[in-house]
C-alpha atoms as a PDB file:
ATOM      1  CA  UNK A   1     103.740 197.121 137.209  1.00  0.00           C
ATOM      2  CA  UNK A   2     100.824 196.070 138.543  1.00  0.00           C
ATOM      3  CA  UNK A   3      98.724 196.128 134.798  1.00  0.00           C
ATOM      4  CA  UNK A   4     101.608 193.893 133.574  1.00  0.00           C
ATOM      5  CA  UNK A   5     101.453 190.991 136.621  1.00  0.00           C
ATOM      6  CA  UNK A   6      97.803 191.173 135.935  1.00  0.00           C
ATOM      7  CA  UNK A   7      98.292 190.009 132.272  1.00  0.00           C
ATOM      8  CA  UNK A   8     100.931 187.681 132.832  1.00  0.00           C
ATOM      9  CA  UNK A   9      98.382 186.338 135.518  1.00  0.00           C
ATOM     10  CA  UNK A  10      95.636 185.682 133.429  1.00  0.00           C
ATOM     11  CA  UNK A  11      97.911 184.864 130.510  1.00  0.00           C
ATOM     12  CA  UNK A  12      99.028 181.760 132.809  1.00  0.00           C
ATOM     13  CA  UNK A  13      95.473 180.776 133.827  1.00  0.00           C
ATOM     14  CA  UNK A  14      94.453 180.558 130.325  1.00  0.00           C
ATOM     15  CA  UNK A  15      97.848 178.182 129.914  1.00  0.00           C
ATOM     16  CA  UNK A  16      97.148 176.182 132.532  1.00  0.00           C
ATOM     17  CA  UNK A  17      93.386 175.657 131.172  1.00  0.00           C
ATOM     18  CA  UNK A  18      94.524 174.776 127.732  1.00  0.00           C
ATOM     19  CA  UNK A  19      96.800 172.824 129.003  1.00  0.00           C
ATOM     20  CA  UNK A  20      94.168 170.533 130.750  1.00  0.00           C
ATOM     21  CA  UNK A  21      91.955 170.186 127.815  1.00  0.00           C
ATOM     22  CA  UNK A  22      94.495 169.070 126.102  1.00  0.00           C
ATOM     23  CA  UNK A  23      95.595 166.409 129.015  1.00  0.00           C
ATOM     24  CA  UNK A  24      91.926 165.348 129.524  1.00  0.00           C
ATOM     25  CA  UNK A  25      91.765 164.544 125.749  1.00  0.00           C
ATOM     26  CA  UNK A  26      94.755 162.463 125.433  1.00  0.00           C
ATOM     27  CA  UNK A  27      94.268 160.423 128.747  1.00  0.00           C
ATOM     28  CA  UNK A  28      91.493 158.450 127.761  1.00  0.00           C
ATOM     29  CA  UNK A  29      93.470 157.497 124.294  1.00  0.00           C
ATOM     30  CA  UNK A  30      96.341 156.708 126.439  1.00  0.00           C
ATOM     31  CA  UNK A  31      94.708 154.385 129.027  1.00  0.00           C
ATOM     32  CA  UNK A  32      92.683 152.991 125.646  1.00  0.00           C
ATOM     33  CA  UNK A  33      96.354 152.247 124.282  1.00  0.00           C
ATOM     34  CA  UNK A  34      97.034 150.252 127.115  1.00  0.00           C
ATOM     35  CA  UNK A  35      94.342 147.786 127.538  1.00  0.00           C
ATOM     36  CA  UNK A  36      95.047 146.989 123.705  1.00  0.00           C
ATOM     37  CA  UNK A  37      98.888 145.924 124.131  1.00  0.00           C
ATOM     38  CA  UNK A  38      97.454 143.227 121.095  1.00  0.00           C
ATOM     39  CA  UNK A  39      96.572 145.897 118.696  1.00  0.00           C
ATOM     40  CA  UNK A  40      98.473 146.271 115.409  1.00  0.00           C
ATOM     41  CA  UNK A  41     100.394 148.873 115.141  1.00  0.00           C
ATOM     42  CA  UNK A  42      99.058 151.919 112.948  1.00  0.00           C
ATOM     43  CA  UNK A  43     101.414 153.133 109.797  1.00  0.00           C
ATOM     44  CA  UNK A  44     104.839 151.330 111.774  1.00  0.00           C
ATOM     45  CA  UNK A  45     107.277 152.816 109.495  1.00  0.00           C
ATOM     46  CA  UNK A  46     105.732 156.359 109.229  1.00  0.00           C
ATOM     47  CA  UNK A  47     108.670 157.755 111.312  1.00  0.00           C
ATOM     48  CA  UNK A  48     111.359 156.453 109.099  1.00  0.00           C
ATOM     49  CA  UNK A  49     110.836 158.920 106.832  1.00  0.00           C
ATOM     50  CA  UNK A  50     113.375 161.783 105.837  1.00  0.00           C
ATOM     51  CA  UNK A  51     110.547 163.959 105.550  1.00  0.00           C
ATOM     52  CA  UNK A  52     106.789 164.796 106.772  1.00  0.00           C
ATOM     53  CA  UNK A  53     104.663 167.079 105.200  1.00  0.00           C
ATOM     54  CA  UNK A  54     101.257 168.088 106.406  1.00  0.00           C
ATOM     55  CA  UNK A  55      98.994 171.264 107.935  1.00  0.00           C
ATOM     56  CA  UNK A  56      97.270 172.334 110.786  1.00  0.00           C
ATOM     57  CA  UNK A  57      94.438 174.176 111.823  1.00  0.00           C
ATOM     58  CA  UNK A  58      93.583 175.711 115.041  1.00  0.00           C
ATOM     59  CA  UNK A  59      92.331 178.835 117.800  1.00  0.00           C
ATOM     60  CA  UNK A  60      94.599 180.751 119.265  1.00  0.00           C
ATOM     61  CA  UNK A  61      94.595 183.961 122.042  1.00  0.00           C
ATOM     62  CA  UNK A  62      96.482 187.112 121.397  1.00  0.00           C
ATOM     63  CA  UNK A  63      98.235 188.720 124.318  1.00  0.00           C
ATOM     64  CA  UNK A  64      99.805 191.853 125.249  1.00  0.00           C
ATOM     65  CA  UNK A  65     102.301 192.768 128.660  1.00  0.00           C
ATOM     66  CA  UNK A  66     102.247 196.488 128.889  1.00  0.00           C
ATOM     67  CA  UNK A  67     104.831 198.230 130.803  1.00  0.00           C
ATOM     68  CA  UNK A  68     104.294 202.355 131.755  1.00  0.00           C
ATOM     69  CA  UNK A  69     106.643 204.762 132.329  1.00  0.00           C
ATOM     70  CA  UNK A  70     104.984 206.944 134.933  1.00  0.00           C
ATOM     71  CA  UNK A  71     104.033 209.886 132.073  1.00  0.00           C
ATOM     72  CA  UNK A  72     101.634 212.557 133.967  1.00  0.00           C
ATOM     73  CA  UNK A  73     100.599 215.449 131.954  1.00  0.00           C
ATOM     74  CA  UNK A  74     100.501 219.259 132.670  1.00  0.00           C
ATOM     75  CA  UNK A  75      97.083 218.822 133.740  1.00  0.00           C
ATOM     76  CA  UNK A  76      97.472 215.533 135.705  1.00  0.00           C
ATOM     77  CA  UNK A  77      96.476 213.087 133.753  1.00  0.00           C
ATOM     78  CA  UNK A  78      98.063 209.217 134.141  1.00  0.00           C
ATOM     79  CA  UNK A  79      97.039 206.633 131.423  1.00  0.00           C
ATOM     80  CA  UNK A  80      97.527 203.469 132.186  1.00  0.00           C
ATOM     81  CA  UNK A  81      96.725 199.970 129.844  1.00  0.00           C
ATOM     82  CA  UNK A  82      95.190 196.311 129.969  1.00  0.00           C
ATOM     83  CA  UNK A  83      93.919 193.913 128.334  1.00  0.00           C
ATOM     84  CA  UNK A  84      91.283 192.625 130.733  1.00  0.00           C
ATOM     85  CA  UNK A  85      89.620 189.665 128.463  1.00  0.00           C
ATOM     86  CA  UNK A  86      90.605 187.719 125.660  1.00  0.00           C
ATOM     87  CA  UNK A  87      89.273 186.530 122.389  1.00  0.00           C
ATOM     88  CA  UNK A  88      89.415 183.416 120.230  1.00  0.00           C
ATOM     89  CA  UNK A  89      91.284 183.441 116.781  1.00  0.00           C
ATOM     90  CA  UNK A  90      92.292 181.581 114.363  1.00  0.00           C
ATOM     91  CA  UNK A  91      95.277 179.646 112.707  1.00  0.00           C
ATOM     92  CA  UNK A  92      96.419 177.590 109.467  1.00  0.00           C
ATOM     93  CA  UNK A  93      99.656 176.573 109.009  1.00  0.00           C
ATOM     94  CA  UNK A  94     102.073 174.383 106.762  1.00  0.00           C
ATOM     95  CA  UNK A  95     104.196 171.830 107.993  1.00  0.00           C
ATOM     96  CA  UNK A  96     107.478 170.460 106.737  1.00  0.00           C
ATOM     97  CA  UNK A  97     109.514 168.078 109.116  1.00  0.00           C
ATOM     98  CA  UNK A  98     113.380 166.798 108.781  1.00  0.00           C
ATOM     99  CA  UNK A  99     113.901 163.813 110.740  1.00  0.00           C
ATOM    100  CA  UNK A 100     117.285 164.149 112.346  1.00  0.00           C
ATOM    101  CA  UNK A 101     117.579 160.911 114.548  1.00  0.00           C
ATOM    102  CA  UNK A 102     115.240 158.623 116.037  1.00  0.00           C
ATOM    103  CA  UNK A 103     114.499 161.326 118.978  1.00  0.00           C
ATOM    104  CA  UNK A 104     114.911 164.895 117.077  1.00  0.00           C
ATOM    105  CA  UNK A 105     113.518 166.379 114.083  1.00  0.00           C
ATOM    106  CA  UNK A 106     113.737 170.206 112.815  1.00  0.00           C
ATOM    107  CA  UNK A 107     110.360 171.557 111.899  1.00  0.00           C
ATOM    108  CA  UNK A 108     108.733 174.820 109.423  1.00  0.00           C
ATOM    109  CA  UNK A 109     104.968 175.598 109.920  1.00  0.00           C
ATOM    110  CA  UNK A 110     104.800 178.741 107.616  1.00  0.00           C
ATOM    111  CA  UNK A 111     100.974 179.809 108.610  1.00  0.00           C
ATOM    112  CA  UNK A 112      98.422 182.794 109.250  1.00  0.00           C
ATOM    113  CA  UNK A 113      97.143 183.322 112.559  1.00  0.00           C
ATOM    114  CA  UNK A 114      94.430 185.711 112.847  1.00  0.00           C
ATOM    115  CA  UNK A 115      93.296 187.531 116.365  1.00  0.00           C
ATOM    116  CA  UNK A 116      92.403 190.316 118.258  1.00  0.00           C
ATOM    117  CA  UNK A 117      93.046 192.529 121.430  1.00  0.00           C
ATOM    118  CA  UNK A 118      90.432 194.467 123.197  1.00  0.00           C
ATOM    119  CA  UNK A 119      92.904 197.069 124.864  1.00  0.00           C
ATOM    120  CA  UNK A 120      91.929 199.562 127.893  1.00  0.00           C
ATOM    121  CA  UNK A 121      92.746 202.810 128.590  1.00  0.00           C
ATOM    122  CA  UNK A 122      92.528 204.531 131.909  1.00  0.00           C
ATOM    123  CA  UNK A 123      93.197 208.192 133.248  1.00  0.00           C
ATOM    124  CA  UNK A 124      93.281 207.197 136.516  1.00  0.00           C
ATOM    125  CA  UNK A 125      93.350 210.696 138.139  1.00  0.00           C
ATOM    126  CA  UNK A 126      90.095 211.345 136.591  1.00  0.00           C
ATOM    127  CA  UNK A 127      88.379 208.126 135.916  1.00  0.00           C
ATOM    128  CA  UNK A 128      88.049 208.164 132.505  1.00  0.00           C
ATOM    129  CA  UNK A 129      88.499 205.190 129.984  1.00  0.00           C
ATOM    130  CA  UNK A 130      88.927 204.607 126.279  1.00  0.00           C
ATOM    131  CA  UNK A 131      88.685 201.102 124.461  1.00  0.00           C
ATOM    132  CA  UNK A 132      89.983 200.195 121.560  1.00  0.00           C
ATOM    133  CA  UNK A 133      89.870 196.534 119.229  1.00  0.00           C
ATOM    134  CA  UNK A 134      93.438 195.979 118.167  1.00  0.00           C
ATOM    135  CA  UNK A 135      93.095 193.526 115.346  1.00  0.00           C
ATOM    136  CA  UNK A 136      95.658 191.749 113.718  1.00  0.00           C
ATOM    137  CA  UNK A 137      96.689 188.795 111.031  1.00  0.00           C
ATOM    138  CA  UNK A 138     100.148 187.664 111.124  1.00  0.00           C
ATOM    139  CA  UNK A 139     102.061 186.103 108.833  1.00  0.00           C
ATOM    140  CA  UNK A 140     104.228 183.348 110.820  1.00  0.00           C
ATOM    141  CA  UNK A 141     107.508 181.396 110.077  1.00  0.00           C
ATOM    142  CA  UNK A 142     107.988 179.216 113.027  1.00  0.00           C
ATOM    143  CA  UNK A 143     111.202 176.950 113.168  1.00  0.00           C
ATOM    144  CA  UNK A 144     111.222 174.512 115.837  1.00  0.00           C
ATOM    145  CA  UNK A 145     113.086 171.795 116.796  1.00  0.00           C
ATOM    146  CA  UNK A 146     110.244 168.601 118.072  1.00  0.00           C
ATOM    147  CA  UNK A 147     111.875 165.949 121.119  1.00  0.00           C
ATOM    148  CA  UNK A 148     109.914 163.095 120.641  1.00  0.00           C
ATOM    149  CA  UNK A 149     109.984 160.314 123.267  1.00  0.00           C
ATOM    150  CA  UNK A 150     109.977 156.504 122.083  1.00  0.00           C
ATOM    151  CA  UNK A 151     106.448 155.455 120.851  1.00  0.00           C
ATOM    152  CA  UNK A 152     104.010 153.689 122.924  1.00  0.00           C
ATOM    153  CA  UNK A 153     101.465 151.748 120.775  1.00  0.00           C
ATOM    154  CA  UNK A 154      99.962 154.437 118.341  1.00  0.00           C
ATOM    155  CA  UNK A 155     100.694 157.334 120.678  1.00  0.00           C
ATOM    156  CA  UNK A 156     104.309 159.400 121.017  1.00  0.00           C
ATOM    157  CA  UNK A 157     104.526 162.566 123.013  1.00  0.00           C
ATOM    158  CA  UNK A 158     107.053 165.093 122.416  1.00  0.00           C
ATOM    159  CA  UNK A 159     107.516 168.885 123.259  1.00  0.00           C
ATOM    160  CA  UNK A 160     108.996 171.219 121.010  1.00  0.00           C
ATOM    161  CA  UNK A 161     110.909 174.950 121.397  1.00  0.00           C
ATOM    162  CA  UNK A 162     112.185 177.527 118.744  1.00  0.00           C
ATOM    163  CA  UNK A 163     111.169 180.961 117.100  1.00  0.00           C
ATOM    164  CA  UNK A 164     109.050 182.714 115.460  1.00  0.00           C
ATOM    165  CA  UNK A 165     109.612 185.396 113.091  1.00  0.00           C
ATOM    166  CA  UNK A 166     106.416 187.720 112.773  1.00  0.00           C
ATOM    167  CA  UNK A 167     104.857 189.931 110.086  1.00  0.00           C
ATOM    168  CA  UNK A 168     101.533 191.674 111.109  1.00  0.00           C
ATOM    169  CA  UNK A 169      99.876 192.402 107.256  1.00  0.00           C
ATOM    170  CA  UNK A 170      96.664 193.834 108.601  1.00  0.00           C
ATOM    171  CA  UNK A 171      95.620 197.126 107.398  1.00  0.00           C
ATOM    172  CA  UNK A 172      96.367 199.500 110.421  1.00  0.00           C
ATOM    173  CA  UNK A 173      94.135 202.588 111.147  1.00  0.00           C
ATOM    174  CA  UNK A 174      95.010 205.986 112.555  1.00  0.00           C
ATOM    175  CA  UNK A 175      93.950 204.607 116.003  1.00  0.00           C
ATOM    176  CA  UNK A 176      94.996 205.165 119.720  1.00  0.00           C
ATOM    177  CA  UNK A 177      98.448 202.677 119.518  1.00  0.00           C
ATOM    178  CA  UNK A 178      99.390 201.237 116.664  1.00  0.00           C
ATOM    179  CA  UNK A 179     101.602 198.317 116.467  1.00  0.00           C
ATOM    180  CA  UNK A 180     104.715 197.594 114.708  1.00  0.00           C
ATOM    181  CA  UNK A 181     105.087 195.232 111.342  1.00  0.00           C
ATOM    182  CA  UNK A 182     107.447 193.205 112.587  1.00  0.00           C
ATOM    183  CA  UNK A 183     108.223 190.548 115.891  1.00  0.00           C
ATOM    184  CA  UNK A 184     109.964 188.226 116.898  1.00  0.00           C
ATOM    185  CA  UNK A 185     108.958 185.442 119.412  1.00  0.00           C
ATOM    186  CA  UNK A 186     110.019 182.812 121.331  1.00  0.00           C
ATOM    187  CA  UNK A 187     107.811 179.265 121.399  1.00  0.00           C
ATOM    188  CA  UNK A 188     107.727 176.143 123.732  1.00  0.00           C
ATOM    189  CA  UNK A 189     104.959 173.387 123.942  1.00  0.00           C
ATOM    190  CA  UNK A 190     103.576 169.463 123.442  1.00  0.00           C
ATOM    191  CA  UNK A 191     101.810 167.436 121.704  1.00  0.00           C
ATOM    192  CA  UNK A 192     101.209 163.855 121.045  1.00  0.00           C
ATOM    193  CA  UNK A 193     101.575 161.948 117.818  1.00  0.00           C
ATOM    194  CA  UNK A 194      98.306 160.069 117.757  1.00  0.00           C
ATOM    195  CA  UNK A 195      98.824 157.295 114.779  1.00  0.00           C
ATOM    196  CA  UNK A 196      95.812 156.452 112.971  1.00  0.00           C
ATOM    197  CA  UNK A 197      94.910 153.715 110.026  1.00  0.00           C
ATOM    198  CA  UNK A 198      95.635 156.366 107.316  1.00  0.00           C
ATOM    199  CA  UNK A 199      97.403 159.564 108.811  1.00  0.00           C
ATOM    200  CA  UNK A 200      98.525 161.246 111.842  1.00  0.00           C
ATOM    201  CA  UNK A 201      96.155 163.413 114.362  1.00  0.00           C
ATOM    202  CA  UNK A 202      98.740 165.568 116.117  1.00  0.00           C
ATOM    203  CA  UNK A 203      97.237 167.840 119.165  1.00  0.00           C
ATOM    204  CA  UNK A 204      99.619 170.730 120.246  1.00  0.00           C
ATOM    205  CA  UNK A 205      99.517 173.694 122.584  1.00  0.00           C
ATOM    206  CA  UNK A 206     102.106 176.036 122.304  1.00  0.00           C
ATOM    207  CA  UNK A 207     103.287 179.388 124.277  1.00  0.00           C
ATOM    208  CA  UNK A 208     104.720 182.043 122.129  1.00  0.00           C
ATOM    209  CA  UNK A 209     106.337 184.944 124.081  1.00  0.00           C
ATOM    210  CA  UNK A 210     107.463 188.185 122.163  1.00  0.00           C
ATOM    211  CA  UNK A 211     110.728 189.613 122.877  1.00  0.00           C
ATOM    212  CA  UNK A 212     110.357 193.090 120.888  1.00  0.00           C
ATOM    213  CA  UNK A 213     108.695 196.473 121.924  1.00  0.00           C
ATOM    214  CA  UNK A 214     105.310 195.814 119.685  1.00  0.00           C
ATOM    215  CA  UNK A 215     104.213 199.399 119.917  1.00  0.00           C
ATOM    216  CA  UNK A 216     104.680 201.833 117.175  1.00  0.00           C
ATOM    217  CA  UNK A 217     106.099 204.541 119.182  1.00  0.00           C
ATOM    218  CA  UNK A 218     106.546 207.400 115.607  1.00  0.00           C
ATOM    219  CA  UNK A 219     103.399 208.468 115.633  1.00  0.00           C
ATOM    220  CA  UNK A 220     103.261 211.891 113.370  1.00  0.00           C
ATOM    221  CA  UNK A 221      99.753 211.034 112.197  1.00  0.00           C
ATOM    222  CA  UNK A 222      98.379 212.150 115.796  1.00  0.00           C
ATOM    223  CA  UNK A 223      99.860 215.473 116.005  1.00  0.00           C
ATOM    224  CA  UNK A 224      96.936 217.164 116.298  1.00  0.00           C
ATOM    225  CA  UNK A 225      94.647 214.623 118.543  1.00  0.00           C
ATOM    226  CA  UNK A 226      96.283 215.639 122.297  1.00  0.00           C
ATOM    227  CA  UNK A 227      94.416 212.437 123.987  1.00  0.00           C
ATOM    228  CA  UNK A 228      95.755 209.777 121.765  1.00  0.00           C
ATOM    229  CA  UNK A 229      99.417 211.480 122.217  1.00  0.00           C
ATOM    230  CA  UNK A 230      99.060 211.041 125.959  1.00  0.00           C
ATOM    231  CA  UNK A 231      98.275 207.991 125.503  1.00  0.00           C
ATOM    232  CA  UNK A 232     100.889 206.644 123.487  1.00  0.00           C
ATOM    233  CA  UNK A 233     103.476 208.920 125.509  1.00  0.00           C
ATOM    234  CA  UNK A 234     102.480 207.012 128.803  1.00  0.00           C
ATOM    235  CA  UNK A 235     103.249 203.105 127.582  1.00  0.00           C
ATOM    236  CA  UNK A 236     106.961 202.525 127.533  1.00  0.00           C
ATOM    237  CA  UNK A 237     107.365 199.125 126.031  1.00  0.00           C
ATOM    238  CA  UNK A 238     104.605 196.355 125.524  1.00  0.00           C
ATOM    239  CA  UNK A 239     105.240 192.753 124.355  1.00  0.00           C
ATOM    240  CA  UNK A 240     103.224 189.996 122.509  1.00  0.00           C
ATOM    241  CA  UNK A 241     102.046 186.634 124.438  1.00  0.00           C
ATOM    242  CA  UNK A 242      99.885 183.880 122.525  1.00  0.00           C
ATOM    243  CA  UNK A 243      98.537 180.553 123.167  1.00  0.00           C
ATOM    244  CA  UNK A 244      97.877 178.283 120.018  1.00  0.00           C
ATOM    245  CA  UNK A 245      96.362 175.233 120.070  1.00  0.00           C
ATOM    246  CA  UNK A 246      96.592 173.317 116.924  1.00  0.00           C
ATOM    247  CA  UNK A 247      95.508 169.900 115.224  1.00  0.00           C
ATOM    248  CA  UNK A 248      98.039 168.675 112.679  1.00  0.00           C
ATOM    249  CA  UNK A 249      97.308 166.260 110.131  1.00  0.00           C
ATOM    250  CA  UNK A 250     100.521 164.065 108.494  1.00  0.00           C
END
C-alpha cells in the first residue's frame, strides 16, 4: 500500500510541475493580450469551421500504481515493486475535430507515444533488488470531447476529458513482468488555443489514468526461472498513469 501512495505521490508532483510550466508560459501571452485590446484579431472565423484537422507533437511520462498481495515464499521471501524515477518520452499524434456548438467540439488524435519504466524489485526480508527497463510504444486512439470558453483576443482556454483505447506494439522479451497488449484509459486536461497570423499553437497537458490490470499475469515462459515466478506471483494488479504534454498545430 505504501509502494502505491508513493507513486501516486510523485505521479501528482510531476502534475502539478507540468502544470506550472504550462501556466508560466501562457501568462505572459495572456497579460500581452491584454495591453493590445487594439490588435486585429488573428484568423476570426477559424472556429466556424465544421472541421479542424491538424497534429501534435510532444514528451510524455509513463507511470505505473502497483498493488501486492502479501505473497511470501516457502523460504520467506516478500517482493515488493516501484517505480522510483521517471523518464521522458515521446508523442505524435493526428488530430481531427467536429465542432458541435460554439462551446463543444468532439475530438480523434490517433498517435504513437513512446516511453519507458525503470521498475524495482525488492525482497525485503533479505535485501535484495532486481531492476528492470520496461519499454513500451503504444498505439493510441484518444476520443475526447474539448469545452472551450469564449475567446479572448487570440487566446481561448478550454479543458477536455474522454478515453483512450491502448495497444502496446513493442516487441516484449521473456523478462521479469511483462505487460499486457491491450488498455484502456481514462484522460482529463487544458490547453489554450493560441491564434496566430497563419495557424493555431495549441499547448495541452493531459492526465491519462488506466483502469485495467496492465500485468501479464500467464506467464508459462518462466516455468523454470523460480525468481522471476516470485516475482510476478507477489504483484496483484498494477495500473498505467501518464502525463502528456503536447503542442498542436491547426
Amino acid at each position: 500500500m505504501s509502494v502505491t501512495t508513493k507513486s501516486i505521490g510523485n505521479l501528482a508532483g510531476r502534475a502539478v510541475a507540468a502544470a506550472l510550466l504550462l501556466l508560466m508560459l501562457l501568462v505572459p501571452l495572456t497579460a500581452s493580450a491584454k495591453r493590445l485590446n487594439d490588435k486585429v484579431l488573428n484568423r476570426p472565423y477559424a472556429d466556424m469551421r465544421r472541421f479542424h484537422l491538424g497534429f501534435s507533437v510532444g514528451m510524455n511520462t509513463f507511470g505505473m500504481s502497483f498493488h501486492h498481495n502479501g505473497f511470501v515464499t516457502e523460504d520467506g521471501q516478500t517482493w515488493f515493486m516501484s517505480q522510483p524515477s521517471y523518464s521522458p518520452g515521446f508523442c505524435v499524434n493526428g488530430l481531427a475535430e467536429l465542432r458541435l456548438n460554439n462551446y463543444f467540439s468532439l475530438r480523434v488524435s490517433p498517435g504513437l507515444w513512446f516511453g519507458n519504466r525503470v521498475i524495482n524489485y525488492y525482497d525485503t526480508t533479505n535485501d535484495v533488488s532486481e531492476k528492470q527497463d520496461l519499454k513500451s510504444a503504444y498505439l493510441v486512439l484518444p476520443v475526447e470531447v474539448k469545452f472551450a470558453s469564449q475567446r479572448m483576443r487570440n487566446l481561448r482556454p478550454y479543458v477536455i476529458a474522454g478515453a483512450i483505447p491502448a495497444v502496446d506494439v513493442a516487441k516484449k522479451s521473456s523478462d521479469i513482468i511483462k505487460t499486457k497488449g491491450q488498455e484502456f484509459m481514462l484522460s482529463v486536461g487544458f490547453g489554450c488555443d493560441i491564434y496566430l497570423p497563419y495557424f493555431k499553437l495549441i499547448p495541452e497537458l493531459k492526465f491519462c489514468f488506466g483502469l485495467t490490470d496492465c500485468i501479464n499475469h500467464n506467464r508459462p515462459d518462466l516455468v523454470d526461472d523460480p525468481l522471476k515466478t516470485t516475482i510476478n506471483a507477489s504483484v496483484k494488479r498494477a495500473t498505467t498513469q501518464m502525463v502528456v504534454l503536447s503542442f498542436y498545430f491547426e
